[in-house]
N, C-alpha and C. Protein backbone atom coordinates (compact mmCIF):
# COMPACT_ATOMS: atom_id res chain seq x y z
N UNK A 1 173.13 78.73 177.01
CA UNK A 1 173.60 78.62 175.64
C UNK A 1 172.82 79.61 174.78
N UNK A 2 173.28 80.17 174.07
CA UNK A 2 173.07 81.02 173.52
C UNK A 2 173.07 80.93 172.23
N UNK A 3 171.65 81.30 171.30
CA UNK A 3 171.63 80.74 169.90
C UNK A 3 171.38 81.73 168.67
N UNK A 4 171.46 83.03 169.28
CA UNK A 4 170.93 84.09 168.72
C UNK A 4 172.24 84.94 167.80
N UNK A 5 171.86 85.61 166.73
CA UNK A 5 172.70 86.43 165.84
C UNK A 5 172.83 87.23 166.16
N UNK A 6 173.92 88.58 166.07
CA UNK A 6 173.65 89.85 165.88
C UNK A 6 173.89 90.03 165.11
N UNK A 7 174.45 89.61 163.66
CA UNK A 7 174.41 89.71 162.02
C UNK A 7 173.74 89.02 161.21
N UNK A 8 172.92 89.39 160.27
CA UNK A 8 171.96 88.65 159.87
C UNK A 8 173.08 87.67 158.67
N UNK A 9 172.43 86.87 157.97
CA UNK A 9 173.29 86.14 156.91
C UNK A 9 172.82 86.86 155.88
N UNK A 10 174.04 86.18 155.17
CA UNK A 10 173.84 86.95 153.90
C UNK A 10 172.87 87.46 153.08
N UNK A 11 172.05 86.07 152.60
CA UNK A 11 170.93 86.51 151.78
C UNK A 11 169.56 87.35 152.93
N UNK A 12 169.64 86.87 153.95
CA UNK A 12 168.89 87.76 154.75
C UNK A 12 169.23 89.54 154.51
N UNK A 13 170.45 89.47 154.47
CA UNK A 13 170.69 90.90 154.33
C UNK A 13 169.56 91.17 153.18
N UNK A 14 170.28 90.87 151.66
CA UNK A 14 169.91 90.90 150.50
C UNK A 14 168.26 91.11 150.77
N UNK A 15 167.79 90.35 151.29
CA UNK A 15 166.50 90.65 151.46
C UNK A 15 165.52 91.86 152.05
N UNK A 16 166.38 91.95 153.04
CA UNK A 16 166.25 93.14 153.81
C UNK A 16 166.42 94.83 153.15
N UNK A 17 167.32 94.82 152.40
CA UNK A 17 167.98 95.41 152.17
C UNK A 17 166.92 95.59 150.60
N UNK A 18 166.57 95.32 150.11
CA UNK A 18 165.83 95.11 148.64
C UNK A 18 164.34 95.55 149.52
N UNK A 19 163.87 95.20 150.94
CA UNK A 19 162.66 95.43 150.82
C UNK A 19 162.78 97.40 151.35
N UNK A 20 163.77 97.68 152.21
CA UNK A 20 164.33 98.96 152.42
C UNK A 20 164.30 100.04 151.41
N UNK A 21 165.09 99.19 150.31
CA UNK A 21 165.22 99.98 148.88
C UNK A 21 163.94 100.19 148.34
N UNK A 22 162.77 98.91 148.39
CA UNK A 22 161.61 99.39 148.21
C UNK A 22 160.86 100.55 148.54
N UNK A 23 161.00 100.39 149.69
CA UNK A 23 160.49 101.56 150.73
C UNK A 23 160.21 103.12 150.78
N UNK A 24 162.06 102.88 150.15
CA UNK A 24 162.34 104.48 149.92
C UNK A 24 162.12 104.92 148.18
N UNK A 25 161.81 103.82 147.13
CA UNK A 25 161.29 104.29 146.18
C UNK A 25 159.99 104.42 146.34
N UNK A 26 159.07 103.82 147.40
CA UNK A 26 157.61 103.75 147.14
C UNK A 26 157.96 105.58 147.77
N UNK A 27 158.23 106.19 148.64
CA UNK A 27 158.17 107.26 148.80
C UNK A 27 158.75 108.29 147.84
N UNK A 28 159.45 107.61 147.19
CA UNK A 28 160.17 109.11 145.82
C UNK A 28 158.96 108.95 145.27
N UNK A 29 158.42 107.86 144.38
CA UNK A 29 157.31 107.76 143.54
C UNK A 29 156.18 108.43 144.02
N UNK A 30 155.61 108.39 145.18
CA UNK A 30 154.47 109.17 145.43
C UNK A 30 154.82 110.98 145.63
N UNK A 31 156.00 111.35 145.93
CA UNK A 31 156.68 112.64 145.72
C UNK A 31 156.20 112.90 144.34
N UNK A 32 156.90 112.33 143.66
CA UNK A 32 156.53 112.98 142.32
C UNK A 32 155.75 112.40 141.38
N UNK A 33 154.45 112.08 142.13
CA UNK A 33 153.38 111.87 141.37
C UNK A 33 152.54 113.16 141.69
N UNK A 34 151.62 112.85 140.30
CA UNK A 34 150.41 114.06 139.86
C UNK A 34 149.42 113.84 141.37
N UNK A 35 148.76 115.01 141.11
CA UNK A 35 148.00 114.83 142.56
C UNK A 35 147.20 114.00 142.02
N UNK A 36 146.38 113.89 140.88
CA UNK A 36 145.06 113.05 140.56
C UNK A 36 145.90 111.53 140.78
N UNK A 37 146.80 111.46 140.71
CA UNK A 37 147.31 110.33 140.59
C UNK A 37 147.52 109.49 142.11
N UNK A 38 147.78 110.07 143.15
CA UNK A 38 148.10 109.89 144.42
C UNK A 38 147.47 108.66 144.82
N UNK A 39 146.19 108.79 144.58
CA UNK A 39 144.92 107.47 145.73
C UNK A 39 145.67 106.28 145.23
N UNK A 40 145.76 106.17 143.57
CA UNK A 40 146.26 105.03 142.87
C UNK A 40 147.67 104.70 143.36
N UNK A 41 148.41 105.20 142.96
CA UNK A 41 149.59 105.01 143.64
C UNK A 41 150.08 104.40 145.15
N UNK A 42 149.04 105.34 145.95
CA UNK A 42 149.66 104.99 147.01
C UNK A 42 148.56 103.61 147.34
N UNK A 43 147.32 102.84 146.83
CA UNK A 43 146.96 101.53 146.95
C UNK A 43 148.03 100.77 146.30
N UNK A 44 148.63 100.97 145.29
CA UNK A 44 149.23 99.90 145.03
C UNK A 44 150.73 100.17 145.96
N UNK A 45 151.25 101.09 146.32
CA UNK A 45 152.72 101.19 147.41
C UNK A 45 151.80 100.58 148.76
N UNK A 46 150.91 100.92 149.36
CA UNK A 46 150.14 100.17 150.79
C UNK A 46 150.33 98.21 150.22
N UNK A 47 150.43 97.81 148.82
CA UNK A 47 150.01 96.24 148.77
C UNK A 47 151.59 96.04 148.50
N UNK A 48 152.53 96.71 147.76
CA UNK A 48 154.10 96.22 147.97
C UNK A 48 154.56 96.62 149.23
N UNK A 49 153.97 97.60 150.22
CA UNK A 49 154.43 97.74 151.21
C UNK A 49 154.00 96.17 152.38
N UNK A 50 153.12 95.83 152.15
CA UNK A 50 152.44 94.62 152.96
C UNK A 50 152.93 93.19 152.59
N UNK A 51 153.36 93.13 151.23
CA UNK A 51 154.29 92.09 150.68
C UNK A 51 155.94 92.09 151.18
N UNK A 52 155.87 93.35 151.01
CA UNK A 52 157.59 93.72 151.91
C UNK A 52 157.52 93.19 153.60
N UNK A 53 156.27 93.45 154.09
CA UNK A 53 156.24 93.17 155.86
C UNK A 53 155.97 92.02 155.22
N UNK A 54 155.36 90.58 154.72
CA UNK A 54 155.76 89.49 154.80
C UNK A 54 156.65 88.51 154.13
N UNK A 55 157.90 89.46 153.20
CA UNK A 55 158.75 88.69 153.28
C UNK A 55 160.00 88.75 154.55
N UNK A 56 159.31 90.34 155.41
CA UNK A 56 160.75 90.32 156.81
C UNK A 56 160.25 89.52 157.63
N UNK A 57 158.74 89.18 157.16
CA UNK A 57 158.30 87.98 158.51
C UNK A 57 158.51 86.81 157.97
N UNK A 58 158.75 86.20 157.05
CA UNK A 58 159.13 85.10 156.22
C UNK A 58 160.86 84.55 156.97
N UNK A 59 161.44 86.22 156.53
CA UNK A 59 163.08 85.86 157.11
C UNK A 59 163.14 85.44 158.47
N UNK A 60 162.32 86.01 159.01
CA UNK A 60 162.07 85.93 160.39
C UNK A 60 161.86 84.53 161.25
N UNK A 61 160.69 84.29 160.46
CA UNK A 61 160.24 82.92 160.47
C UNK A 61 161.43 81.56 160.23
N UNK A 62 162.27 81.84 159.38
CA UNK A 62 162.54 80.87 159.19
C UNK A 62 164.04 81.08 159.87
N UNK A 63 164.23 81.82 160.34
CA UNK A 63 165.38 81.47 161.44
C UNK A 63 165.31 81.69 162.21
N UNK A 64 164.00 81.57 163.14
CA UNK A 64 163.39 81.45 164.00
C UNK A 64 163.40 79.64 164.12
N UNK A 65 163.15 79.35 163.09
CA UNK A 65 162.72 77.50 163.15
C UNK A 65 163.69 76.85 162.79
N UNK A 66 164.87 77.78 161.82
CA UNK A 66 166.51 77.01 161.94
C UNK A 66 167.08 76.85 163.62
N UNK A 67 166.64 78.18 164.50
CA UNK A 67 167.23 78.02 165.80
C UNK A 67 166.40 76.34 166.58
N UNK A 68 165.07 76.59 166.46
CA UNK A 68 164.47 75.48 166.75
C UNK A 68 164.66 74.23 166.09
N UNK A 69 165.60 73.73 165.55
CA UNK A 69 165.82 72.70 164.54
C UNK A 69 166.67 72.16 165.45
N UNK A 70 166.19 70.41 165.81
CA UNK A 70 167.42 69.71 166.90
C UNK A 70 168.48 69.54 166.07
N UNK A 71 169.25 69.44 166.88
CA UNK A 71 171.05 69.05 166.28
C UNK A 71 170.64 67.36 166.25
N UNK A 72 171.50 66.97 165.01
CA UNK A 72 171.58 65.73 164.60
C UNK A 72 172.48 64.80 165.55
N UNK A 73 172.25 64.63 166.65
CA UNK A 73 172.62 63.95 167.78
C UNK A 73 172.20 62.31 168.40
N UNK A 74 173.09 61.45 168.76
CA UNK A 74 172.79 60.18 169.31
C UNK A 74 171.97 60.36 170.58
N UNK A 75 171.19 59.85 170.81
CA UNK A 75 170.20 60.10 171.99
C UNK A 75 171.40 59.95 173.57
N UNK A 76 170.78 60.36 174.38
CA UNK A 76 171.49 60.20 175.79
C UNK A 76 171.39 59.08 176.40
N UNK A 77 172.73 58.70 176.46
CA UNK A 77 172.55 56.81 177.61
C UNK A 77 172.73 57.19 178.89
N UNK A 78 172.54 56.19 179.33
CA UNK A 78 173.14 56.39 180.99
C UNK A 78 174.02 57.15 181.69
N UNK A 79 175.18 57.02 180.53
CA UNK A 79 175.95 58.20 181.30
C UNK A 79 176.20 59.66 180.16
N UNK A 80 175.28 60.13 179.50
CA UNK A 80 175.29 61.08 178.59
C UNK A 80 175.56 60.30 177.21
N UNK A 81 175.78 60.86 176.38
CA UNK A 81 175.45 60.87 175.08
C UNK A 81 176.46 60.35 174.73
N UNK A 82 176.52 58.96 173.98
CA UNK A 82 177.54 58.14 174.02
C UNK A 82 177.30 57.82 172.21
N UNK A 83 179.09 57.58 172.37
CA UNK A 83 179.07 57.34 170.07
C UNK A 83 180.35 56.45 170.29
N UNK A 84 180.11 55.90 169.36
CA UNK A 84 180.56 54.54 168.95
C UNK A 84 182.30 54.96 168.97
N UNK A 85 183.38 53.93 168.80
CA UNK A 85 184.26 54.37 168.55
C UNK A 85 185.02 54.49 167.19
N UNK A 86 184.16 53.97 166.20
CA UNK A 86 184.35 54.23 164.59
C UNK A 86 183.89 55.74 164.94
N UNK A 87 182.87 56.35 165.35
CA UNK A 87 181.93 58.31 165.44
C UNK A 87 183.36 58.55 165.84
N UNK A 88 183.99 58.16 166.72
CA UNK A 88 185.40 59.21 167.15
C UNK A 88 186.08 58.84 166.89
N UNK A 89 186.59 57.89 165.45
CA UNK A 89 187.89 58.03 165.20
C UNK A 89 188.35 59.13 163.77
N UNK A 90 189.78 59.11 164.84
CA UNK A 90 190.03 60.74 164.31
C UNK A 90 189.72 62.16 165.35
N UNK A 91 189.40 61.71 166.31
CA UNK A 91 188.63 62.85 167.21
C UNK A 91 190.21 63.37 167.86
N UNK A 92 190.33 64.67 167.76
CA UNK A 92 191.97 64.91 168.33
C UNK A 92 192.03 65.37 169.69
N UNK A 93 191.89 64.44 170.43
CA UNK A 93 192.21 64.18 171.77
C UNK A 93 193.51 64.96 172.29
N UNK A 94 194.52 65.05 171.60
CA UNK A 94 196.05 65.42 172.09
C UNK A 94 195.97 67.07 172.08
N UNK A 95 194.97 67.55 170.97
CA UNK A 95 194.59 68.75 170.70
C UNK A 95 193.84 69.60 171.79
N UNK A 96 192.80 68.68 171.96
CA UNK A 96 191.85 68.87 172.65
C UNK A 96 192.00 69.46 174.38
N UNK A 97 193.08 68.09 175.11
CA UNK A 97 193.79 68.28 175.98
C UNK A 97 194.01 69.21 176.77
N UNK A 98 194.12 70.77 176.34
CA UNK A 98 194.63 71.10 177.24
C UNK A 98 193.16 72.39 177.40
N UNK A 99 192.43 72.58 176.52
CA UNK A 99 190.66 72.87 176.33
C UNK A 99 190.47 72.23 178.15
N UNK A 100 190.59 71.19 177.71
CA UNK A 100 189.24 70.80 178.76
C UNK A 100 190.43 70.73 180.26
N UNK A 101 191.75 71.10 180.32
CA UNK A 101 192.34 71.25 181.75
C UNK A 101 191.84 72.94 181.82
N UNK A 102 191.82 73.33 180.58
CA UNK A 102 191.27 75.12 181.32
C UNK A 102 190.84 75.82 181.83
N UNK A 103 190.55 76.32 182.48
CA UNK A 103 188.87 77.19 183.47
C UNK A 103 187.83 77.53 182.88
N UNK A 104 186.77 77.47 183.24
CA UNK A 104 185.70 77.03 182.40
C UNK A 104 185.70 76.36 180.83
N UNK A 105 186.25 75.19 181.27
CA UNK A 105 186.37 74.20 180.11
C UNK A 105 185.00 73.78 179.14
N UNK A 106 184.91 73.00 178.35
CA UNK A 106 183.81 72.42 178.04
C UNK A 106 184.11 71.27 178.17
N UNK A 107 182.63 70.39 177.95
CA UNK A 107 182.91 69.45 178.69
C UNK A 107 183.11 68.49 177.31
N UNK A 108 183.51 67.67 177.51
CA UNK A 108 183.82 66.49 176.94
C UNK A 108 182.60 65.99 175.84
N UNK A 109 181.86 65.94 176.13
CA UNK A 109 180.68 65.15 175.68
C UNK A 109 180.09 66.37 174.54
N UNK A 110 180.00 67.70 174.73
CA UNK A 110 179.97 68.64 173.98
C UNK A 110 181.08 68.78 173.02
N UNK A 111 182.38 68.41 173.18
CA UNK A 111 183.14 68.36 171.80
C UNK A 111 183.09 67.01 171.31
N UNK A 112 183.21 66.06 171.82
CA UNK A 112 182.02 65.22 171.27
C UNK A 112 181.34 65.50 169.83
N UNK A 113 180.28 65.89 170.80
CA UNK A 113 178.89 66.01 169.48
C UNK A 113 179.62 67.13 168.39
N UNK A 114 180.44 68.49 169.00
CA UNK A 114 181.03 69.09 167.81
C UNK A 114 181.93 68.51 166.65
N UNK A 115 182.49 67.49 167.24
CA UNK A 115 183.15 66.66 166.34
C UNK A 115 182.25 66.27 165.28
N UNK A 116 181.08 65.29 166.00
CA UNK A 116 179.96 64.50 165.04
C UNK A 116 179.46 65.98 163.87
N UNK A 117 179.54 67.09 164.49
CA UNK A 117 178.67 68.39 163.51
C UNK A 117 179.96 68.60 162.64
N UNK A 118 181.04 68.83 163.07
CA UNK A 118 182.75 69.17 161.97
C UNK A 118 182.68 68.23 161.16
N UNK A 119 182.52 66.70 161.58
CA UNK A 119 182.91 66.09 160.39
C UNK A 119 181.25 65.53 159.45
N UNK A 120 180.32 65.75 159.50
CA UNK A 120 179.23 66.61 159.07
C UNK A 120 179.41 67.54 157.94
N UNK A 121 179.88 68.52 158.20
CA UNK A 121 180.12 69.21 157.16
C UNK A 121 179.64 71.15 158.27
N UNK A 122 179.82 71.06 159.38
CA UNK A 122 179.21 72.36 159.90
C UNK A 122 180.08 73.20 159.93
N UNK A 123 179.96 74.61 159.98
CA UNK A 123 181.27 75.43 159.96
C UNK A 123 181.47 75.99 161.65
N UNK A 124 182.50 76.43 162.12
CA UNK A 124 182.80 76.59 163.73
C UNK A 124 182.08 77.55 164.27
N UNK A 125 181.47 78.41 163.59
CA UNK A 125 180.69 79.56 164.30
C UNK A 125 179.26 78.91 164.90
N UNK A 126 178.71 78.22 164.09
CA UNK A 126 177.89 77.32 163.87
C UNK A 126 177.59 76.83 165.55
N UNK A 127 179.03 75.45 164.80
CA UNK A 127 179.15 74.52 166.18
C UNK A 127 179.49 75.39 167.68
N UNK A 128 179.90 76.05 167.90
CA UNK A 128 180.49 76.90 168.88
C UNK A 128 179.09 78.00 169.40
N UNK A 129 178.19 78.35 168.35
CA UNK A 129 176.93 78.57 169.05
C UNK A 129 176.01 77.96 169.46
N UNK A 130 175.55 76.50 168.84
CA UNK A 130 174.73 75.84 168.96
C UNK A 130 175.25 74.75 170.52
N UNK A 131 175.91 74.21 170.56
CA UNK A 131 176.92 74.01 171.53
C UNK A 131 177.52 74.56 172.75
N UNK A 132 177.19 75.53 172.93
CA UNK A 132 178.09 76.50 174.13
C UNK A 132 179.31 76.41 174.23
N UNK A 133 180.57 76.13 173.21
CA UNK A 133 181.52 75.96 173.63
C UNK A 133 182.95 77.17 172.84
N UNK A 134 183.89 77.18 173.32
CA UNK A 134 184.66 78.08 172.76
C UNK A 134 184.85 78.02 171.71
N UNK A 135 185.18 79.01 171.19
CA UNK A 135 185.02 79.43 169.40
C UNK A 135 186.45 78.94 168.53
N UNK A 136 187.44 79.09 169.85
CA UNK A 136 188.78 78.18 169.36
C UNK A 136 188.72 76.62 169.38
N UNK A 137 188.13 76.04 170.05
CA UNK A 137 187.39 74.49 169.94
C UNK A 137 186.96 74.18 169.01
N UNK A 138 185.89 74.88 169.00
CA UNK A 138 185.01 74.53 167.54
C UNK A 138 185.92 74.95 166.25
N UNK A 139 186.63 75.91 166.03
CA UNK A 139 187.45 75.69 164.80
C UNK A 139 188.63 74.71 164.76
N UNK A 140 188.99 74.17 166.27
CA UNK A 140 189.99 73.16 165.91
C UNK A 140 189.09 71.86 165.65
N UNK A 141 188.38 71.66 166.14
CA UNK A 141 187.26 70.52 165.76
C UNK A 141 187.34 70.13 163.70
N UNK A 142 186.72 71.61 163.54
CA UNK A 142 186.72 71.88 162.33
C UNK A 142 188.26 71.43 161.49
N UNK A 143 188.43 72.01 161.87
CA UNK A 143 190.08 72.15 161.06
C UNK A 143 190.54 70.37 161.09
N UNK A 144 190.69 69.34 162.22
CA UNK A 144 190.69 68.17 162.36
C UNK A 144 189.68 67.20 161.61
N UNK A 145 188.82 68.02 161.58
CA UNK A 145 187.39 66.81 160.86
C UNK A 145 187.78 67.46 159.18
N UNK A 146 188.64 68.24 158.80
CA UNK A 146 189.13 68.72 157.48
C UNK A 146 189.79 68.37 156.92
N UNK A 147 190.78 68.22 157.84
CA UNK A 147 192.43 67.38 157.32
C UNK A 147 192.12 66.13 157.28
N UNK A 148 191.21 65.48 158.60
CA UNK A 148 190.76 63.41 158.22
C UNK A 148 189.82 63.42 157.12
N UNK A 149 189.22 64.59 156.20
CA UNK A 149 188.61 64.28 155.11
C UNK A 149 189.46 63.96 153.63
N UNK A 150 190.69 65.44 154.12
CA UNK A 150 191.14 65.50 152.89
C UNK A 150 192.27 63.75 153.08
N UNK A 151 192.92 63.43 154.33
CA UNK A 151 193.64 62.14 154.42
C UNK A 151 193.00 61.21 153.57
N UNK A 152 191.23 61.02 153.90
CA UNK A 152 190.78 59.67 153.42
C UNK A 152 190.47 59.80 151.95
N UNK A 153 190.24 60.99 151.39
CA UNK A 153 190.30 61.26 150.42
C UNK A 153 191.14 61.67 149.11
């Protein structure tokens, strides 16, 4: 299973992207500074440059420890991870159906718990990474735990 990005999120960008922009002004600014001026300058670009390396270790950090964050899950019984039948009602079984006759299906107990994360409030990219399961699953999950919100509501 696989839990890793190759696009950062949004405000990660933003962040990234602002400490970059830094970067390349701390280098215009010392361009066209006076020579007497240089030592000064470039101590204070060396202390925004060191504030910039710990807010990419900050971003870093902390989705580093979102990946490490357990999923909000019923513990495992005897025969796997078992939820009540109020947790699955509404769970679209008829939908589901022909998922799990497919070749390399997922298993049961994993849409399951994606269900418990859809009707949660998680979005399918989400559930479908954290989960190992297909990315069309997890948005029908989604899409089902959407429509029994807007029904009861």
């Amino acid at each position: 299973m696989t839990t890793s990005r190759t696009h950062p999120r949004s405000a990660e960008a933003a962040v990234l992207l602002t400490v970059l922009s830094l970067l390349v002004l701390e280098e215009i600014a010392l361009g066209l500074a006076k020579e007497d001026d240089r030592p000064v300058i470039g101590g204070i670009l060396i202390g925004v440059s060191g504030t910039g390396l710990l807010v990419v270790g900050a971003v870093l950090l902390s989705r580093w420890l979102d990946l490490r964050r357990p999923l909000p899950l019923p513990p495992p019984g005897p025969h796997g991870r078992e939820y009540s039948a109020r947790a699955l009602e509404g769970f679209p079984m008829e939908a589901v159906r022909p998922l799990l006759l497919a070749e390399n299906a997922p298993q049961l107990g994993h849409l399951y718990s994606g269900w418990m994360l859809a009707r949660a409030g998680r979005p399918a990219p989400w559930i479908a990474r954290r989960l190992a399961i297909p990315a069309d699953a997890a948005r029908l999950l989604v899409d089902a735990a959407r429509s029994a919100r807007l029904d009861q509501g």
